[in-house]
Protein backbone atom coordinates (compact mmCIF):
# COMPACT_ATOMS: atom_id res chain seq x y z
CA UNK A 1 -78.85 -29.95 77.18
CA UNK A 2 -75.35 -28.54 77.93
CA UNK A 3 -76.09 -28.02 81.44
CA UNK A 4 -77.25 -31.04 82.11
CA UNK A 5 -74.72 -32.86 80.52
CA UNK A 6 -72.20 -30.98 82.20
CA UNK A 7 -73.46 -32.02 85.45
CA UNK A 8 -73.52 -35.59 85.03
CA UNK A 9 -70.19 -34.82 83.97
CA UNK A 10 -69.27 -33.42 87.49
CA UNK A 11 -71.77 -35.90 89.31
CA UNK A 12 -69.54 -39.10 87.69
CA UNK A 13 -66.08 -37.24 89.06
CA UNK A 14 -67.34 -36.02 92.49
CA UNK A 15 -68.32 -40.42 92.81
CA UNK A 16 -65.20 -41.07 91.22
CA UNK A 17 -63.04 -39.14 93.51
CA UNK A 18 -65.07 -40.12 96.90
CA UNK A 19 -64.47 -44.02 95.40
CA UNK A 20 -60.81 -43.12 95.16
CA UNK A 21 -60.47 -41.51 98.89
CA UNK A 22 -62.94 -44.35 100.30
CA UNK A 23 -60.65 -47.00 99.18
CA UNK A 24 -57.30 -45.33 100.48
CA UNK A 25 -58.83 -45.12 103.21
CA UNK A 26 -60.02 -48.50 103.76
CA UNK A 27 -56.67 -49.52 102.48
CA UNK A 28 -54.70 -47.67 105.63
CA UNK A 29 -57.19 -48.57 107.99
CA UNK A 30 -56.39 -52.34 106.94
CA UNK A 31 -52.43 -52.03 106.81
CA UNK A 32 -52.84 -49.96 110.00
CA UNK A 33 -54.60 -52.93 111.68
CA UNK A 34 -52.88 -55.76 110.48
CA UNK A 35 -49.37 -54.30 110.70
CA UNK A 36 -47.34 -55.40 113.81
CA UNK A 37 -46.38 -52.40 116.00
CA UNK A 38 -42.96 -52.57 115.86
CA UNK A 39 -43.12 -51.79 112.13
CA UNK A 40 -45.73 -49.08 112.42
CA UNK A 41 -43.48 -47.16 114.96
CA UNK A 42 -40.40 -47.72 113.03
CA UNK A 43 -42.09 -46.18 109.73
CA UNK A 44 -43.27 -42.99 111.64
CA UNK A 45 -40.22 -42.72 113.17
CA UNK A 46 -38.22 -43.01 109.65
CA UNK A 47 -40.84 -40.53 108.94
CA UNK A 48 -40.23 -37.66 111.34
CA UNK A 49 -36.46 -37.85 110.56
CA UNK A 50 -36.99 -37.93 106.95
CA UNK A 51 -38.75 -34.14 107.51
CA UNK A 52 -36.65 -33.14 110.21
CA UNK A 53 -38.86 -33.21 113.16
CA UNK A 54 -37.48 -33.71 116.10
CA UNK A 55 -38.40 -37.01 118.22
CA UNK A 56 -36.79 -37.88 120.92
């Protein structure tokens, strides 16, 4: 009985954390597409100054 339970246990946290990832996901491929591209460049830009990579 505690083996079983303790994989339902796992089972309801390995859907819960592909449910979490699926929706970022879906939420930065949707902000991705509907952003204009001036403001997508901009942010990465900010970005790779903000961690000291070199751009330019």
């Amino acid at each position: 009985m505690t083996t079983q339970t303790l994989s339902l246990s796992g089972l309801r946290s390995d859907i819960l954390a592909l449910a979490a990832v699926g929706l970022i996901g879906l939420g930065i491929v949707f902000v991705a597409g509907h952003a204009q591209a001036g403001a997508l460049h901009d942010a990465a830009h900010d970005v790779r100054h903000a961690t000291g990579f070199p751009c330019h």
